[in-house]
Protein backbone atom coordinates (compact mmCIF):
# COMPACT_ATOMS: atom_id res chain seq x y z
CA UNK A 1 -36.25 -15.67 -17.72
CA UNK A 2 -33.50 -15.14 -15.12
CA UNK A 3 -29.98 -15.29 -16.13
CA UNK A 4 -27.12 -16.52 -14.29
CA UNK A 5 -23.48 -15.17 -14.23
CA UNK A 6 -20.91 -17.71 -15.27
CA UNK A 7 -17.10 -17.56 -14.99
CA UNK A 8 -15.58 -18.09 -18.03
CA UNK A 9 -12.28 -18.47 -16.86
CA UNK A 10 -10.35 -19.58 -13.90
CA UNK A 11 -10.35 -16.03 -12.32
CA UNK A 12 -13.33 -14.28 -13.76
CA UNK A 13 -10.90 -11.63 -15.45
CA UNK A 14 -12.49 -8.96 -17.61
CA UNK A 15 -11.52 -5.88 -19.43
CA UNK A 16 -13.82 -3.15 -18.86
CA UNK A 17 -11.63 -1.64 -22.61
CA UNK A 18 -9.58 -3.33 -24.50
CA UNK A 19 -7.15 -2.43 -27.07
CA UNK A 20 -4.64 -4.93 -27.06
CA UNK A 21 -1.04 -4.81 -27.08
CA UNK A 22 0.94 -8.14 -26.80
CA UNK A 23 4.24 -9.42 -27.21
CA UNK A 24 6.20 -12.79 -26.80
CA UNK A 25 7.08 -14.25 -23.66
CA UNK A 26 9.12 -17.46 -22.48
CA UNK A 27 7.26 -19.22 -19.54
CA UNK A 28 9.49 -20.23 -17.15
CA UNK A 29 6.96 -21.06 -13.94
CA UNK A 30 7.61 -24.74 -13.92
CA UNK A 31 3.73 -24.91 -14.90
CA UNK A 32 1.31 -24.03 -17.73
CA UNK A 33 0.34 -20.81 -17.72
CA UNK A 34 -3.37 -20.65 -17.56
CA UNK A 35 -5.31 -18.28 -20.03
CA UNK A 36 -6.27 -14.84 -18.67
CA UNK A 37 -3.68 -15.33 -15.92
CA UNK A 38 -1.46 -12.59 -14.50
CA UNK A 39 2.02 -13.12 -15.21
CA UNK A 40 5.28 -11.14 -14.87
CA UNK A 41 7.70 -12.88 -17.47
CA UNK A 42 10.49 -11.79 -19.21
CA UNK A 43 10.38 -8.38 -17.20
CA UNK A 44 6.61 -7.71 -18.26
CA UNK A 45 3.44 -7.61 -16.71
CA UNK A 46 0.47 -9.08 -18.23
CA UNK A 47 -2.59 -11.51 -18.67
CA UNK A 48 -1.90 -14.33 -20.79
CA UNK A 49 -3.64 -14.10 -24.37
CA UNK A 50 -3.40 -17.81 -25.13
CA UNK A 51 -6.52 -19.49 -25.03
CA UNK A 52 -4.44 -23.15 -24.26
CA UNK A 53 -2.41 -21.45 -22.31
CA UNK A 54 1.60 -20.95 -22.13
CA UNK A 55 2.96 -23.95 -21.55
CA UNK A 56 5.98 -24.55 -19.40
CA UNK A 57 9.25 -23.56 -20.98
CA UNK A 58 7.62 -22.70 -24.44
CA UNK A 59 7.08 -18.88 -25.71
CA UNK A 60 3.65 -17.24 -26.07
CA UNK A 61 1.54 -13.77 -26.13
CA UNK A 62 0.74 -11.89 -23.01
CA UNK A 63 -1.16 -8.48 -23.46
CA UNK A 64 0.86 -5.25 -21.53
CA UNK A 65 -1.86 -2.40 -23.16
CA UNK A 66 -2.29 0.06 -20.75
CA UNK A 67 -4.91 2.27 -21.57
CA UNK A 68 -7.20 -0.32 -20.13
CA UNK A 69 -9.07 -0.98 -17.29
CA UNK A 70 -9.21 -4.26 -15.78
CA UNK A 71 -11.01 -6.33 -13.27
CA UNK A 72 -9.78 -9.55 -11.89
CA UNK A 73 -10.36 -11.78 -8.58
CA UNK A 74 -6.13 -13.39 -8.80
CA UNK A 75 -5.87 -11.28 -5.10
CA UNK A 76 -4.37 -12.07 -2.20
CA UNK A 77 -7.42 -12.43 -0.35
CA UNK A 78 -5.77 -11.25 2.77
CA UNK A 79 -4.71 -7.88 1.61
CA UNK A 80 -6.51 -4.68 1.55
CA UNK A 81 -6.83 -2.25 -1.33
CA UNK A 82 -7.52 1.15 -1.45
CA UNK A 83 -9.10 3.25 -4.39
CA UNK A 84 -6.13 5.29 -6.01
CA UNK A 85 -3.14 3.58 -4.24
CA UNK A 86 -0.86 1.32 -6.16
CA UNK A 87 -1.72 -2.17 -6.80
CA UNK A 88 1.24 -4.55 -6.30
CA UNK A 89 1.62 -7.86 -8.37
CA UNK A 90 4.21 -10.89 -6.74
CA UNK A 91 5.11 -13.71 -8.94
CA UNK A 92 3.99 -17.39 -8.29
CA UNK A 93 5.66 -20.55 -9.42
CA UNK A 94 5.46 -24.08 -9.84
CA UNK A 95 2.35 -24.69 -8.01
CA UNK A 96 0.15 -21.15 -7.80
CA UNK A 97 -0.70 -17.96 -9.89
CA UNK A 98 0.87 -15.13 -8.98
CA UNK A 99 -1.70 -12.56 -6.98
CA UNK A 100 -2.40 -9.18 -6.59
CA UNK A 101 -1.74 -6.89 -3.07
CA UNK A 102 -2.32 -3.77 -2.08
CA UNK A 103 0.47 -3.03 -0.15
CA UNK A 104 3.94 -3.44 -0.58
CA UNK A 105 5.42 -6.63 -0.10
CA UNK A 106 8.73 -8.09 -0.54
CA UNK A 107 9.64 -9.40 -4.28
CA UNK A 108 6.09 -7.86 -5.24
CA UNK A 109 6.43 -5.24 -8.08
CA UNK A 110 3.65 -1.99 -8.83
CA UNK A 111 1.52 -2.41 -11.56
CA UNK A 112 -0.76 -0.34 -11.41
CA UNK A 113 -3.36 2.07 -9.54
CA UNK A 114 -6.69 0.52 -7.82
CA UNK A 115 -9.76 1.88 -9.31
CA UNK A 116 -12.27 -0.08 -7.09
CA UNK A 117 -12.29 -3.05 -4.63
CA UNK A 118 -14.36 -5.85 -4.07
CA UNK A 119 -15.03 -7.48 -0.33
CA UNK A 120 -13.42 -5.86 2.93
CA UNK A 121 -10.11 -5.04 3.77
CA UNK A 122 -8.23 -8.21 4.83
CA UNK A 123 -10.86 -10.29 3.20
CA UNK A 124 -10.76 -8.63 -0.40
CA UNK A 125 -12.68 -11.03 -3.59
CA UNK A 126 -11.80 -8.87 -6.55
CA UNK A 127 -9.74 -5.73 -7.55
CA UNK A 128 -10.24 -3.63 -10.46
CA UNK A 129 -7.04 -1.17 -11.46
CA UNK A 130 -5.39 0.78 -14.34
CA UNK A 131 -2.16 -0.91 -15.20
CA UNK A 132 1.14 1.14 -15.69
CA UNK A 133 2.66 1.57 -18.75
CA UNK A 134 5.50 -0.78 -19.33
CA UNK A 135 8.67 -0.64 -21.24
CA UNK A 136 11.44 -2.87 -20.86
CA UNK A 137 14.34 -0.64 -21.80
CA UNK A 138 13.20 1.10 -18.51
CA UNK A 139 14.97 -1.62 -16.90
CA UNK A 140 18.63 -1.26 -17.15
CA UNK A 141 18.29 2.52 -15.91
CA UNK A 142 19.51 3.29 -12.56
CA UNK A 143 16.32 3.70 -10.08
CA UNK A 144 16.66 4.88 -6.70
CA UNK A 145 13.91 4.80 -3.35
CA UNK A 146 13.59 6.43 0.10
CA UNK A 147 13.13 4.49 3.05
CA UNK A 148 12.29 6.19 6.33
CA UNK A 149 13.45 4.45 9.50
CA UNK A 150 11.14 5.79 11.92
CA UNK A 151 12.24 3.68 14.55
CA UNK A 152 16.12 1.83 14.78
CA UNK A 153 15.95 -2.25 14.37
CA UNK A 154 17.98 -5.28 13.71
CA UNK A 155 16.39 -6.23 10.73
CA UNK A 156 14.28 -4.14 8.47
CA UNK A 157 13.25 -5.84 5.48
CA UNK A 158 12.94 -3.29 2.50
CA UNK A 159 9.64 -4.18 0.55
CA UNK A 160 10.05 -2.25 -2.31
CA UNK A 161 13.30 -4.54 -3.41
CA UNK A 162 13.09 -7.82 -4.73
CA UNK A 163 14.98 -10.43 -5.83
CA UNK A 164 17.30 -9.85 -9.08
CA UNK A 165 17.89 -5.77 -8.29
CA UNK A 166 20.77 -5.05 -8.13
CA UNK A 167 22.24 -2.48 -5.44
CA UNK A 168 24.80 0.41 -6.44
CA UNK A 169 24.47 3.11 -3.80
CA UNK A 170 23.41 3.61 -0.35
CA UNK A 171 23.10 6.68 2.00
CA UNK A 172 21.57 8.19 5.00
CA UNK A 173 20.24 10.87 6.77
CA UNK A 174 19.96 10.52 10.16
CA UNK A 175 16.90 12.05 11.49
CA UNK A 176 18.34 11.68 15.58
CA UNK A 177 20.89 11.39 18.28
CA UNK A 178 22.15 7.05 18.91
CA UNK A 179 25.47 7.00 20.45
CA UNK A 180 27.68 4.59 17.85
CA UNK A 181 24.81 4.32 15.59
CA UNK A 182 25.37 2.61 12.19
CA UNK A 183 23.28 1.37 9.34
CA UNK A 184 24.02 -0.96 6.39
CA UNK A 185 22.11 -3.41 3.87
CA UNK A 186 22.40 -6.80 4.40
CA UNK A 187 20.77 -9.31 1.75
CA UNK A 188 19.35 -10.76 4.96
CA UNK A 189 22.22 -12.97 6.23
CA UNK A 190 25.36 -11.30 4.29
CA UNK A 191 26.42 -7.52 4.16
CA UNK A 192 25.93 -5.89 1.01
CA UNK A 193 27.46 -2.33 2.02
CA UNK A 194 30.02 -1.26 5.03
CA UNK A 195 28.19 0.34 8.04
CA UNK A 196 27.17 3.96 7.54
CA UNK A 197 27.14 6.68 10.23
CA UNK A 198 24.38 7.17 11.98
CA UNK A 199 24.68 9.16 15.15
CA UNK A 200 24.29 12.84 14.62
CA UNK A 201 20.86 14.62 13.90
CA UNK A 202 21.24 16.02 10.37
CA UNK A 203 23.97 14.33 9.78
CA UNK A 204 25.37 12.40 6.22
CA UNK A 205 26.89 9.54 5.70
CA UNK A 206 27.40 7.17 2.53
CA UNK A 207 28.19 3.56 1.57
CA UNK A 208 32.05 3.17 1.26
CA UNK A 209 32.04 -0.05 0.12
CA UNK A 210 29.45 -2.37 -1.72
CA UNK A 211 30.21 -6.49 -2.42
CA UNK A 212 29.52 -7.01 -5.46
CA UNK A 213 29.50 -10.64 -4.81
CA UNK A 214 25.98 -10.16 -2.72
CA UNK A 215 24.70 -7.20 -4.19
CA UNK A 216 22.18 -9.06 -6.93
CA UNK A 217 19.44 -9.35 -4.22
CA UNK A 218 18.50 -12.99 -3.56
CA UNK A 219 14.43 -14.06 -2.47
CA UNK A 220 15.04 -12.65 0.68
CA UNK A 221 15.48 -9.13 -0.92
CA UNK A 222 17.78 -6.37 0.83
CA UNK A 223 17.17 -5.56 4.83
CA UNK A 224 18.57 -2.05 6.58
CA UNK A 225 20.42 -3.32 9.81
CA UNK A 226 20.56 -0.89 12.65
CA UNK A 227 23.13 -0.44 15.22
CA UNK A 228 23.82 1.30 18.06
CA UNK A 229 24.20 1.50 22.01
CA UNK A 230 20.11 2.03 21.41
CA UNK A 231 19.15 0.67 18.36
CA UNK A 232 15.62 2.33 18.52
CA UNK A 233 17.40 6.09 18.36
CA UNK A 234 19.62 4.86 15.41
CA UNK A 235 16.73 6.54 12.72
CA UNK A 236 17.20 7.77 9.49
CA UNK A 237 16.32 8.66 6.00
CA UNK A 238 17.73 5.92 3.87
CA UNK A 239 17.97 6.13 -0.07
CA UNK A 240 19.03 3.18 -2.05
CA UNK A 241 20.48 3.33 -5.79
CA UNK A 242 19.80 0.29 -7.58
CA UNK A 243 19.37 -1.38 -11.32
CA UNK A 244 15.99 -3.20 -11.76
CA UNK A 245 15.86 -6.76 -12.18
């Protein structure tokens, strides 16, 4: 007799282990939550344990264990992962699941590390990866990243941000020679910091000033703006300071 695989759930998610490890969440999509789904809510990561699902604007379980491995196809088909990079989770809303990347991308948060990959880069079907462990006092510490501008521009969106973080600190590097160079963080149409030097191999500069009235990143997350009398030469290595969403 042959037997045929079935789907027993929107996404075909599996646990390779399981030992669960699930707390209460407030759904606040705009949608029902679907069972087996990957959410972030509340500041955690996780598939939803309901079997009716979350609904809308009411509280239920979703399972952060991990010391699991697990297997779903809720990817961004488009993306490419690779075995033992981080696997990056963006949040969906009203009218789509959130979905898995392999790559940074802006508002997108890490998860976890990719284990294995299904389909081709670009045209990926399923991804199977060892979530991070999560703990939510993590969240009101002060994290910092680096950003190397390889190459000066007018806009350079920062993917690792996303919407919510809140930015405390800015400073650079530079890494060449621009004549009146300058860098700052914008929140993509308003500055965030005052413009930092930028014109001096090994030089140092650091944020003066930060508005506190833009620096809660909106959706558009945080951009480095370059300046200079040749923006491309205005390069640098750029660390932020900021407290997690």
């Amino acid at each position: 007799m042959a037997f045929t695989q079935a789907a027993v759930n929107d996404y075909n998610f599996s646990e390779v282990t399981e030992s669960d490890k699930q707390i209460t969440v407030t759904n606040n999509l705009g949608r029902t939550a679907k069972y087996a789904e990957l959410v972030n809510l509340g500041g955690y990561f996780g598939e939803v344990r309901e079997f009716a699902g979350i609904a809308n604007a009411a509280t239920g379980k979703i399972n952060i264990n991990p010391d699991r491995t697990i297997r779903t196809q809720q990817v961004k088909a488009t993306t490419t992962f690779t075995v033992g990079s981080k696997v990056y989770f963006l949040s969906g809303g009203s009218s789509a699941a959130g979905e898995l990347y392999g790559v940074e991308t802006l508002n997108a948060i890490p998860v976890g590390v990719c284990l294995a990959e299904e389909g081709t880069g670009g045209a990926q079907t399923a991804v199977t990866f060892r979530p991070y462990t999560q703990n939510n006092a993590d969240r009101t510490e002060v994290k910092s990243i680096v950003y190397k501008v390889t190459t000066g521009a007018a806009a350079i969106v920062v993917p690792t941000l996303k919407q919510g973080d809140e930015i405390i600190g800015m400073s650079v590097i530079c890494t060449g020679t621009s004549t009146n160079g300058t860098m700052k963080l914008t929140d993509g149409t308003s500055d965030i910091t005052d413009a930092l030097t930028c014109a001096v191999d090994k030089a140092m500069d650091y944020a003066a000033t930060i508005d506190d009235a833009k620096s809660t990143l909106p959706a558009a997350g945080a951009t480095i703006v370059c300046a200079g009398d040749a923006v491309a030469s205005t390069k640098g290595i750029v660390k932020i300071d900021y407290i997690p969403a």
